[in-house]
Protein backbone atom coordinates (compact mmCIF):
# COMPACT_ATOMS: atom_id res chain seq x y z
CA UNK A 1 -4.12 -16.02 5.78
CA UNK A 2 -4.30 -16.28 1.78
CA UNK A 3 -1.94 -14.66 -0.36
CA UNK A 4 -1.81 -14.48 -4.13
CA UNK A 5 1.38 -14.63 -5.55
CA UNK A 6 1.59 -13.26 -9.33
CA UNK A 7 5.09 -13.78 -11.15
CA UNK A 8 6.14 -15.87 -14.05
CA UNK A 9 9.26 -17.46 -12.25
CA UNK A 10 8.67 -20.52 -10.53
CA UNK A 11 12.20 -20.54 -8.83
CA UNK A 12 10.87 -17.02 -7.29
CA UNK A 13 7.38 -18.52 -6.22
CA UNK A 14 8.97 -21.44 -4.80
CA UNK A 15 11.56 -19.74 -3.02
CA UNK A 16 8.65 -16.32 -1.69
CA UNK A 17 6.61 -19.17 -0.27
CA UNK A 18 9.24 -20.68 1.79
CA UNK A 19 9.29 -16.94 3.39
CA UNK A 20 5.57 -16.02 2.91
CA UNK A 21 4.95 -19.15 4.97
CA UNK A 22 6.96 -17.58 8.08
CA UNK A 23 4.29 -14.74 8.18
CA UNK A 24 1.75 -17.43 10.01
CA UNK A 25 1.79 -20.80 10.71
CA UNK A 26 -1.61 -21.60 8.34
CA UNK A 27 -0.61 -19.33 5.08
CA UNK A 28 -1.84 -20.37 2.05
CA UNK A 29 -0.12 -19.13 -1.15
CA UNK A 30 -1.86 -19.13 -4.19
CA UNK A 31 0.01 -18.88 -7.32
CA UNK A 32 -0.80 -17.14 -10.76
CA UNK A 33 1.77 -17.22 -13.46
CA UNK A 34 0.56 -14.39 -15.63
CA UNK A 35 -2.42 -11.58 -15.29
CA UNK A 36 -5.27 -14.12 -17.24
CA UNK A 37 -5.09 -16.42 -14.19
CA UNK A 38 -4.44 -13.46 -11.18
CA UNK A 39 -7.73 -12.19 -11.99
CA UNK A 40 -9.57 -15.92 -12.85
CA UNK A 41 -8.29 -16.59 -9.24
CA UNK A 42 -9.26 -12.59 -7.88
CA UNK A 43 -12.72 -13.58 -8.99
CA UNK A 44 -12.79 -16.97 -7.53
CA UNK A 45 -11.04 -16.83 -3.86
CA UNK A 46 -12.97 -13.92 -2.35
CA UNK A 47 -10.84 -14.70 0.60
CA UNK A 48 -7.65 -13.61 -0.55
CA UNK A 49 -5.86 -10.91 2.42
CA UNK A 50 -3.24 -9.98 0.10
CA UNK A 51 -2.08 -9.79 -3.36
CA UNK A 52 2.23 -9.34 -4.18
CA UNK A 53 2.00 -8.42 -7.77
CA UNK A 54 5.45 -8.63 -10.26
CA UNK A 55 5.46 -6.02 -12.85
CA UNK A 56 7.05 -7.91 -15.23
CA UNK A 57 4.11 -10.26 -16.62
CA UNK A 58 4.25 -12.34 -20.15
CA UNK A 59 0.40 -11.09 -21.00
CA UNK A 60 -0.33 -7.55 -19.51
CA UNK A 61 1.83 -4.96 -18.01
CA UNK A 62 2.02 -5.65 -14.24
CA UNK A 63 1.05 -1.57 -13.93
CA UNK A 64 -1.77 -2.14 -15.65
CA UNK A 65 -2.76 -5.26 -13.74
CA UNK A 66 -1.99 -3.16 -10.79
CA UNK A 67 -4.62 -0.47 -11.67
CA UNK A 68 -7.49 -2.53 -12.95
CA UNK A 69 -6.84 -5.03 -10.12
CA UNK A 70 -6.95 -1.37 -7.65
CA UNK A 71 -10.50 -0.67 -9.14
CA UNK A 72 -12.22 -4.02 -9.36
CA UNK A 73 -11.16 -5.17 -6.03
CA UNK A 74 -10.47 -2.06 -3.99
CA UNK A 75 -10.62 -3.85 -0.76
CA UNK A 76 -7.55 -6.13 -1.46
CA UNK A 77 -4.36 -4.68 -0.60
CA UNK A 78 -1.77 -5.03 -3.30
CA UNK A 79 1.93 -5.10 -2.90
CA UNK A 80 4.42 -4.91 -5.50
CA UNK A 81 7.60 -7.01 -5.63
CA UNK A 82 9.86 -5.98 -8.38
CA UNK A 83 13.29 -6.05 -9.83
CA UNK A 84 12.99 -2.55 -11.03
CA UNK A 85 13.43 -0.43 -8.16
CA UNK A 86 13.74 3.13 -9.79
CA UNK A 87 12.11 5.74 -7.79
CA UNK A 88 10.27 6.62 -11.26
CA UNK A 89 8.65 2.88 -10.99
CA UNK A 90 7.92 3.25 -7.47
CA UNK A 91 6.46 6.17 -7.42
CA UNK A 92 4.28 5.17 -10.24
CA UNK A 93 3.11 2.11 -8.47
CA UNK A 94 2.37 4.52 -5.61
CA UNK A 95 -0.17 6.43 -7.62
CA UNK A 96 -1.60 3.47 -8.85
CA UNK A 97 -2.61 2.25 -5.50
CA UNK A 98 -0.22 -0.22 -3.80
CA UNK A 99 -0.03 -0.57 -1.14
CA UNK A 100 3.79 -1.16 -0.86
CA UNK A 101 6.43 -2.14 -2.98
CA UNK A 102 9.11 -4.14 -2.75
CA UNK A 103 12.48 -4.58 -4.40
CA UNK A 104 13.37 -8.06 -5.60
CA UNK A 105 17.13 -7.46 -4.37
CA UNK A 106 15.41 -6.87 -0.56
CA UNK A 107 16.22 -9.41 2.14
CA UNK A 108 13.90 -11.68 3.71
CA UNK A 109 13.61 -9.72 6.69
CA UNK A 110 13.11 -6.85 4.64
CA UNK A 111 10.20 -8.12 2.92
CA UNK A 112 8.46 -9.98 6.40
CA UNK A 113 9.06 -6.38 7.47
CA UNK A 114 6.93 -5.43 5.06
CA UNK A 115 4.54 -7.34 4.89
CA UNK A 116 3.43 -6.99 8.13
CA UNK A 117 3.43 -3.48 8.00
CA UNK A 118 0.90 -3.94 5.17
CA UNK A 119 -0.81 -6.71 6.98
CA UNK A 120 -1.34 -4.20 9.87
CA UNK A 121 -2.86 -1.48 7.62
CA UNK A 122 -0.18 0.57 6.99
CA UNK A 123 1.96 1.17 4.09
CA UNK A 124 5.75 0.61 2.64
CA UNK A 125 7.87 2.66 0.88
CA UNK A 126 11.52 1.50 0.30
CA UNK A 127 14.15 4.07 1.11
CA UNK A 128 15.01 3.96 -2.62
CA UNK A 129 11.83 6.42 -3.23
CA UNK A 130 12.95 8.81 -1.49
CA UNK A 131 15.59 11.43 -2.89
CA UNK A 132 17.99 14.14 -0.84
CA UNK A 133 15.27 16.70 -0.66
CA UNK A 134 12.72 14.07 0.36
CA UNK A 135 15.04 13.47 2.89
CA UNK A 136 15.79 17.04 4.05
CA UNK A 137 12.72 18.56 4.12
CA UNK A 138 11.29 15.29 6.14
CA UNK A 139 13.86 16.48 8.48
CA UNK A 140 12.79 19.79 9.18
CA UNK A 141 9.44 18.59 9.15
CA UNK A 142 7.72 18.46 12.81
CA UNK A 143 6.25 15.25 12.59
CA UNK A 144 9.22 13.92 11.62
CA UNK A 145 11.20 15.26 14.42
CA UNK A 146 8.68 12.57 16.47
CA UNK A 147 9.30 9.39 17.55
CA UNK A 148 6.68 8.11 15.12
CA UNK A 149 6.08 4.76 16.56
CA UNK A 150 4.87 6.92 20.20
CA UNK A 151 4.08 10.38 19.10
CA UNK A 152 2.80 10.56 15.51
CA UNK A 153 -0.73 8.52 15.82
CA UNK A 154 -1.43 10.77 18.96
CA UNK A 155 -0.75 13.86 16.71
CA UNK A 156 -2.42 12.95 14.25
CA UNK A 157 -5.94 11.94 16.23
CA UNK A 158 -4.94 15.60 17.73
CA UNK A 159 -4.80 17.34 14.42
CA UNK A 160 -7.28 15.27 12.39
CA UNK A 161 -10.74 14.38 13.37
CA UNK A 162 -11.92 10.79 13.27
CA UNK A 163 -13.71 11.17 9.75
CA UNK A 164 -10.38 13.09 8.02
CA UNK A 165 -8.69 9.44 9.57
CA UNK A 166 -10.99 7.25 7.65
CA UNK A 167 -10.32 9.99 4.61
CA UNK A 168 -7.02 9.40 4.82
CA UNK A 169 -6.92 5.56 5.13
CA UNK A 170 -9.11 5.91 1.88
CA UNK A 171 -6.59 7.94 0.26
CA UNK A 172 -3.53 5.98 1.09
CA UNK A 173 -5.26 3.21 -0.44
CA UNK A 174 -5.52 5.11 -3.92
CA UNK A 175 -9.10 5.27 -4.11
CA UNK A 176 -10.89 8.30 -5.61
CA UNK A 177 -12.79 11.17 -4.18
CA UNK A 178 -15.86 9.43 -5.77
CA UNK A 179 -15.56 5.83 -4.09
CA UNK A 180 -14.54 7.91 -0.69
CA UNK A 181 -17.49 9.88 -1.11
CA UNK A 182 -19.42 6.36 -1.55
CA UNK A 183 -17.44 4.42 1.23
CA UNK A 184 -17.72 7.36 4.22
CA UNK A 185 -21.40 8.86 2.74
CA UNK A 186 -20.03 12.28 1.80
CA UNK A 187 -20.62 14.56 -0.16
CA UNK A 188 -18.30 15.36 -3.16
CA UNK A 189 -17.46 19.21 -1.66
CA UNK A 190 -17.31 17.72 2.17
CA UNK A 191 -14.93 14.70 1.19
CA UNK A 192 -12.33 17.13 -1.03
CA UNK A 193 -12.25 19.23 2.60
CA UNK A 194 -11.09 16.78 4.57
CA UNK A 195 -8.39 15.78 1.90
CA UNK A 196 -7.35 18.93 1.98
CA UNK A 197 -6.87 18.81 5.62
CA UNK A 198 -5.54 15.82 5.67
CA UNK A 199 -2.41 16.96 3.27
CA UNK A 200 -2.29 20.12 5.30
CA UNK A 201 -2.22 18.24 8.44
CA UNK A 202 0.78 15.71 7.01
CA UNK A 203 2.27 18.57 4.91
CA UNK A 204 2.37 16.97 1.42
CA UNK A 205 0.53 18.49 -1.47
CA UNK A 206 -1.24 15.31 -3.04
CA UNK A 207 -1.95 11.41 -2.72
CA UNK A 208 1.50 10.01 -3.11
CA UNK A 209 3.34 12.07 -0.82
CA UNK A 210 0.94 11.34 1.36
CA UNK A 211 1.71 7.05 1.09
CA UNK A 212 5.06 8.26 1.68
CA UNK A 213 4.43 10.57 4.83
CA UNK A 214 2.45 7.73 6.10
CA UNK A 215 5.36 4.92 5.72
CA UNK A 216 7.83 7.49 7.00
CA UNK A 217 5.84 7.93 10.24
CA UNK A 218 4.60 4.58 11.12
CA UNK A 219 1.36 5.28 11.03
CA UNK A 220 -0.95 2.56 10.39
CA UNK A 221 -5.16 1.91 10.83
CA UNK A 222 -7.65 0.57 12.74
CA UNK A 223 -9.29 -2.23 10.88
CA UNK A 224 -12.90 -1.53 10.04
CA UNK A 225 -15.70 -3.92 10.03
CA UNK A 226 -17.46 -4.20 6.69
CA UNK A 227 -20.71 -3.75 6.72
């Protein structure tokens, strides 16, 4: 497994690779100080799994990183680690298309937590994103009421049909109608149907409440061969 590891701290990269090495015995962690070299190494290591991304960078907002890295590498999953852990930031982050984010003040279990959840095609959302009414209407909410780890994937191949599942693995990766439309073969009117059955189906009204619905529940994806 290869993981890129962007912050300016060397104390932090030192000490995140001690952990990052407990995800599997042969981890390689490859580390960029600043944006310039993320994306030098991005362009060079095509076999990069995974990508934890500070937001605090000396040469480019790490948002902005996080965007541009979203669109020219869509495929890469990218996780933010962060010492701001506002629900503003995170939700912002969110709609920018991690695919997780993580607070800096998390423990180490916290974060292998994580990271595998990631790993394994799903998504995390620190409880710190979610506010009182999140909280309340997720518990009046019927998937919610499920055991997700049992009952919510069975729903949900219930509810959604095996496209709107690809449609939604799409969207929870924060790619755009137009790239779904180019990954699944849709067209543009078919593809915004199924997202809007998708949000029906999870009851959430757009993209990032949708990440969030997903983390809440468990749910994670098949991997799909490229190709």
């Amino acid at each position: 497994m290869n993981i890129m590891l962007v912050d300016d701290h060397a104390l932090f990269r030192e000490g995140l690779r001690l952990v990052l090495t407990q995800l599997d015995p042969g981890t390689e962690v490859i580390e960029a100080e600043n944006c310039s070299q993320a994306f030098a190494i991005a362009r060079q290591r095509t076999d990069l799994d995974l990508v934890l991304l500070d937001l605090s960078l000396p040469d480019m907002s790490g948002m902005e990183a996080l965007r541009q890295m979203r669109i020219q590498y869509a495929g890469l999953p990218v996780v933010v680690l962060s010492a701001r852990d506002d629900r503003t930031t995170i939700i912002e982050a969110l709609d920018a298309g991690a695919m997780g984010f993580i607070p800096k003040s998390s423990t180490s279990r916290v974060m292998m937590s994580a990271l595998q959840l990631v790993l394994a095609n799903g998504v995390y959302v620190p409880p710190a994103a979610l506010t009182a009414s999140d909280a309340r209407r997720s518990a009046t909410n019927a998937y919610a009421r499920l055991d997700a780890a049992q009952h919510t994937p069975r729903l949900l191949d219930k509810a959604l049909t095996e496209r709107q599942m690809q449609v939604l693995e799409l969207l929870v990766q924060g790619k755009p109608t137009k790239l779904i439309c180019r990954e699944l073969g849709l067209a543009e009117g078919t593809a915004k149907v199924h997202i809007a059955s998708v949000l029906r189906a999870l009851r959430v009204a757009n993209r990032t409440q949708a990440v969030v619905a997903v983390s809440q529940l468990g749910i994670t994806f098949r991997p799909r061969r490229e190709g």
